[in-house]
C-alpha atoms as a PDB file:
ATOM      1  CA  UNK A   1     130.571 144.059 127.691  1.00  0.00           C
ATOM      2  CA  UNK A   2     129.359 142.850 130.819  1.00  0.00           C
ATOM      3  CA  UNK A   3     126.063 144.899 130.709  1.00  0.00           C
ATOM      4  CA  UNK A   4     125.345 143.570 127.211  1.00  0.00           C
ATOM      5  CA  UNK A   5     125.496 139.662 128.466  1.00  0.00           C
ATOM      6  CA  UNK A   6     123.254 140.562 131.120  1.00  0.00           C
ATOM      7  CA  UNK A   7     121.008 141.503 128.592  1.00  0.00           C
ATOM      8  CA  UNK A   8     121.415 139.037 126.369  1.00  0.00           C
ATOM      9  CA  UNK A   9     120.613 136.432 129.154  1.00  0.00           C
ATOM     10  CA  UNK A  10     117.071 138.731 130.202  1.00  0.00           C
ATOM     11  CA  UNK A  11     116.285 138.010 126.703  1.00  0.00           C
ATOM     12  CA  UNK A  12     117.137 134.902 125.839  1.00  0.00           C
ATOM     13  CA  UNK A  13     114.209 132.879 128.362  1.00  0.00           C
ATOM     14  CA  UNK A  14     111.550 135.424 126.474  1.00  0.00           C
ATOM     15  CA  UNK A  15     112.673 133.871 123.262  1.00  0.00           C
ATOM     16  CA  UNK A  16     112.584 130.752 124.215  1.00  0.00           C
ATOM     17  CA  UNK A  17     109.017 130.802 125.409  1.00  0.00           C
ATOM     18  CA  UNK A  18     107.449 132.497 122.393  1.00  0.00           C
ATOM     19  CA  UNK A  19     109.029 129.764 120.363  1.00  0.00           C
ATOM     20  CA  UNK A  20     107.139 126.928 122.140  1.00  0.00           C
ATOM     21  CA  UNK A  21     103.973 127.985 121.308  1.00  0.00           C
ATOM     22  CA  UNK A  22     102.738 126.159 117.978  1.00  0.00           C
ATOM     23  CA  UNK A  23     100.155 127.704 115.299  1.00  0.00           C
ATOM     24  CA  UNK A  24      98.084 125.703 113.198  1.00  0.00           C
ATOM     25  CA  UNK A  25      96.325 127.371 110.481  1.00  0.00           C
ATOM     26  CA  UNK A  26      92.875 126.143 109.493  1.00  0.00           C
ATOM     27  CA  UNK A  27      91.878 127.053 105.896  1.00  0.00           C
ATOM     28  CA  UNK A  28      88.753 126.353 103.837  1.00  0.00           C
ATOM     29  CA  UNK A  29      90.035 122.912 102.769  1.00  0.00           C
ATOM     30  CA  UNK A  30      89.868 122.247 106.194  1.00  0.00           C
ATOM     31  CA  UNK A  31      86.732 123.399 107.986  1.00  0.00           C
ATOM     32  CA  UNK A  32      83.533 121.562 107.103  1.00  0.00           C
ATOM     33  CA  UNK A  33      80.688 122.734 109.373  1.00  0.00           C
ATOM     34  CA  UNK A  34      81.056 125.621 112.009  1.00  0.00           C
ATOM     35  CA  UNK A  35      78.018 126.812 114.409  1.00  0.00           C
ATOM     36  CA  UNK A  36      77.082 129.396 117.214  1.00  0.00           C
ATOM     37  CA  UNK A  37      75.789 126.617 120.284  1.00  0.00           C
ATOM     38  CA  UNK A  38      73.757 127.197 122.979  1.00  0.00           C
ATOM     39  CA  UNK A  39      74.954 130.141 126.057  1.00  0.00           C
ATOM     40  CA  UNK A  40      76.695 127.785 128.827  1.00  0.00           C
ATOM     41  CA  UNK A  41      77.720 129.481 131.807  1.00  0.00           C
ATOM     42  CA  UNK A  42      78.604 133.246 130.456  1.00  0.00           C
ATOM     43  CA  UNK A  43      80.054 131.861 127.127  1.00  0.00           C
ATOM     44  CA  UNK A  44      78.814 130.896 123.457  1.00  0.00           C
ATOM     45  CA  UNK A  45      80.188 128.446 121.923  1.00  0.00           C
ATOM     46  CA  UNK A  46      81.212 127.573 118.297  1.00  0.00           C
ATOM     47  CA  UNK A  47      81.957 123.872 117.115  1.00  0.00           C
ATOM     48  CA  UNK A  48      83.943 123.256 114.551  1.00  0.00           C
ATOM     49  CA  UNK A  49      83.848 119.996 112.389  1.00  0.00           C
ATOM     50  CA  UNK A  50      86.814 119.373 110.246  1.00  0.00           C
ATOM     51  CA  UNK A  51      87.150 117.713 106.822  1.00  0.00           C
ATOM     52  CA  UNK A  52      88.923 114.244 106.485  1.00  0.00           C
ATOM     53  CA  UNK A  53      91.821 115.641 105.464  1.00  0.00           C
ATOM     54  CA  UNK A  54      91.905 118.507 107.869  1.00  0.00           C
ATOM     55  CA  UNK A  55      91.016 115.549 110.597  1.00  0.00           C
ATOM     56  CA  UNK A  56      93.915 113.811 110.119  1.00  0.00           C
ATOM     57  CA  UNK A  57      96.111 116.727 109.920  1.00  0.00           C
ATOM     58  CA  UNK A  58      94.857 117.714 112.984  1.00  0.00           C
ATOM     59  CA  UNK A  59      95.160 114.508 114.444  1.00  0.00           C
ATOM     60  CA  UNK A  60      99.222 114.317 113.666  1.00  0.00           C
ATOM     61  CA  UNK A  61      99.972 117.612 114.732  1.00  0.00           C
ATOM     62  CA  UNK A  62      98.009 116.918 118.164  1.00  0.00           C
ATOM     63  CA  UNK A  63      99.955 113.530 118.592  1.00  0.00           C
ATOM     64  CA  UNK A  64     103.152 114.741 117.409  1.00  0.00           C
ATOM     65  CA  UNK A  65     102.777 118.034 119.994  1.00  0.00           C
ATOM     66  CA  UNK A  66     100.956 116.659 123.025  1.00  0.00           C
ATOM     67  CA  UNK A  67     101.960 119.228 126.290  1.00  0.00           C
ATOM     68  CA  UNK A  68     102.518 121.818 124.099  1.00  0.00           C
ATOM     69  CA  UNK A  69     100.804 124.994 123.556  1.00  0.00           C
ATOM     70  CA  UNK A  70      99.035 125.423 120.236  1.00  0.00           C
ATOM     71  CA  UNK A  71      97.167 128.447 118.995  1.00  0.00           C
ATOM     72  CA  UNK A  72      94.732 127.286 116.164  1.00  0.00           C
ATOM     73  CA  UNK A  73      94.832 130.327 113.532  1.00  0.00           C
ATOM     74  CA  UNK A  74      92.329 131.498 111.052  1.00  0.00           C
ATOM     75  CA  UNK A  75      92.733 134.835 109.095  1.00  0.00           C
ATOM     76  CA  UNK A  76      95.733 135.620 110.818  1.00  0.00           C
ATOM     77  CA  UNK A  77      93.706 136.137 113.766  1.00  0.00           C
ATOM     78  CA  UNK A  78      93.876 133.313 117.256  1.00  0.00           C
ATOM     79  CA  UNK A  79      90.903 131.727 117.132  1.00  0.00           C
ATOM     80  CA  UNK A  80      91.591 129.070 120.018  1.00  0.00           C
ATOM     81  CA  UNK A  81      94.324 128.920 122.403  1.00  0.00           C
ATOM     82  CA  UNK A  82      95.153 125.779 124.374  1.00  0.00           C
ATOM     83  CA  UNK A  83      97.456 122.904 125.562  1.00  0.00           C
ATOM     84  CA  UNK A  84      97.526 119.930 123.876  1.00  0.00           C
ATOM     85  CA  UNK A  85      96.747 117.112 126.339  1.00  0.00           C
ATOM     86  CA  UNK A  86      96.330 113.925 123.811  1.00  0.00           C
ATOM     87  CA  UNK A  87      95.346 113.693 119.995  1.00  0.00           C
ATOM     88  CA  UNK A  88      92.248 114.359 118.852  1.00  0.00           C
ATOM     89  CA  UNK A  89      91.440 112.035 116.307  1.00  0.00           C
ATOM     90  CA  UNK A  90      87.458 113.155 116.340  1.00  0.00           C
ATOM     91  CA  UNK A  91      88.049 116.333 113.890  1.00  0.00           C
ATOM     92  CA  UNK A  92      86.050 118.034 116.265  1.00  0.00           C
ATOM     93  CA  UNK A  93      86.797 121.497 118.217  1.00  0.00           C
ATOM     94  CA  UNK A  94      85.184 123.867 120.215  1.00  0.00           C
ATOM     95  CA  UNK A  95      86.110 127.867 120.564  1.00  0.00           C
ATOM     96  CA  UNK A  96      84.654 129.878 123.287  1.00  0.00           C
ATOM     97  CA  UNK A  97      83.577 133.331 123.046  1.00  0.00           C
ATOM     98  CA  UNK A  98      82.271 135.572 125.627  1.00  0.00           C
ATOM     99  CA  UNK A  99      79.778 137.475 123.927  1.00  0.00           C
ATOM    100  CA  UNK A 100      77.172 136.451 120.915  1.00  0.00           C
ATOM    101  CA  UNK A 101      78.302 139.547 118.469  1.00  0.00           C
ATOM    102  CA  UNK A 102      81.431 137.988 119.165  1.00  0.00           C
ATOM    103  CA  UNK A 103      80.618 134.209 118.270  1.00  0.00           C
ATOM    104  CA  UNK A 104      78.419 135.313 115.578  1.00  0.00           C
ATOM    105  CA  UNK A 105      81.567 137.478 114.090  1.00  0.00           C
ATOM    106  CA  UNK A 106      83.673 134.252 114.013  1.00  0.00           C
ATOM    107  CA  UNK A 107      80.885 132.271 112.842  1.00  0.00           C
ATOM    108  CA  UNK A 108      80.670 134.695 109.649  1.00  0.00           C
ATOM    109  CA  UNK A 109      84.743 134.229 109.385  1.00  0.00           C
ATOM    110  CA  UNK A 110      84.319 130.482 109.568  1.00  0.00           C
ATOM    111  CA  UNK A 111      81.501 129.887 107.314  1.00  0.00           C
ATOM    112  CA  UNK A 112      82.606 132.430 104.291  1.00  0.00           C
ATOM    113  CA  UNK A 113      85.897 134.260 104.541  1.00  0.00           C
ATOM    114  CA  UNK A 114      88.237 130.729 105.362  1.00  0.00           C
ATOM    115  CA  UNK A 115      91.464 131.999 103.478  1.00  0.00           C
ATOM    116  CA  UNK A 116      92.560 129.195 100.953  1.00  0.00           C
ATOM    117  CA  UNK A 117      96.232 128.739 102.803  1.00  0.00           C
ATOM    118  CA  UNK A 118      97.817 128.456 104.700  1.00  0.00           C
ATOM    119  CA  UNK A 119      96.743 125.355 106.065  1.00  0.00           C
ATOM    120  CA  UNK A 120      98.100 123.237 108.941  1.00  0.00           C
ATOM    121  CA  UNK A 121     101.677 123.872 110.292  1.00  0.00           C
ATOM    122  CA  UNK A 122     103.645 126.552 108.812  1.00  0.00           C
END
């Protein structure tokens, strides 16, 4: 019995962590505009603007989730991982990438195969 409490406490911290990381899914009523930018420093960039109403979905779940971590989710697949340090109200992200095939891949992804839901929290 004792062995199996053990356990149950090794486990219990791993749990714990995977549930504070937040997904939010963007969709194609969400995404606007998406390009490949300019090579800075080893990276390529892609920029993201958001629709209105994917803005201000964006914008609560930011304010409501602020020092959190948030994985932003298209496909099924992690498109941007980061902690959410105050609400972005611009509608406006950025995902880095550390090769061109590999921008130009998500920029394909963004710009034609945006599933139709889910969309936001889930």
């Amino acid at each position: 019995m004792m062995k199996w409490v053990a356990t149950l406490l090794l486990v219990t911290p791993g749990a714990v962590l995977a549930e504070t990381e937040l997904d939010f899914h963007l969709c194609s009523a969400y995404v606007q505009q998406s390009t490949v930018g300019t090579q800075i420093e080893n990276e390529w960039p892609i920029n993201l603007k958001l629709t209105e109403v994917g803005t201000t979905s964006f914008e609560r779940f930011t304010d409501a989730n602020i020092g959190r971590m948030t994985r932003i989710i298209v496909g099924g697949r992690v498109f941007l991982r980061a902690t959410i340090s105050t609400p972005v109200p611009s509608g406006t992200l950025r995902g880095k990438f550390s090769s061109l095939e590999s921008a130009k891949a998500w920029q394909r992804t963004l710009v034609g195969a945006l599933p139709a839901a889910p969309c936001g929290v889930n």
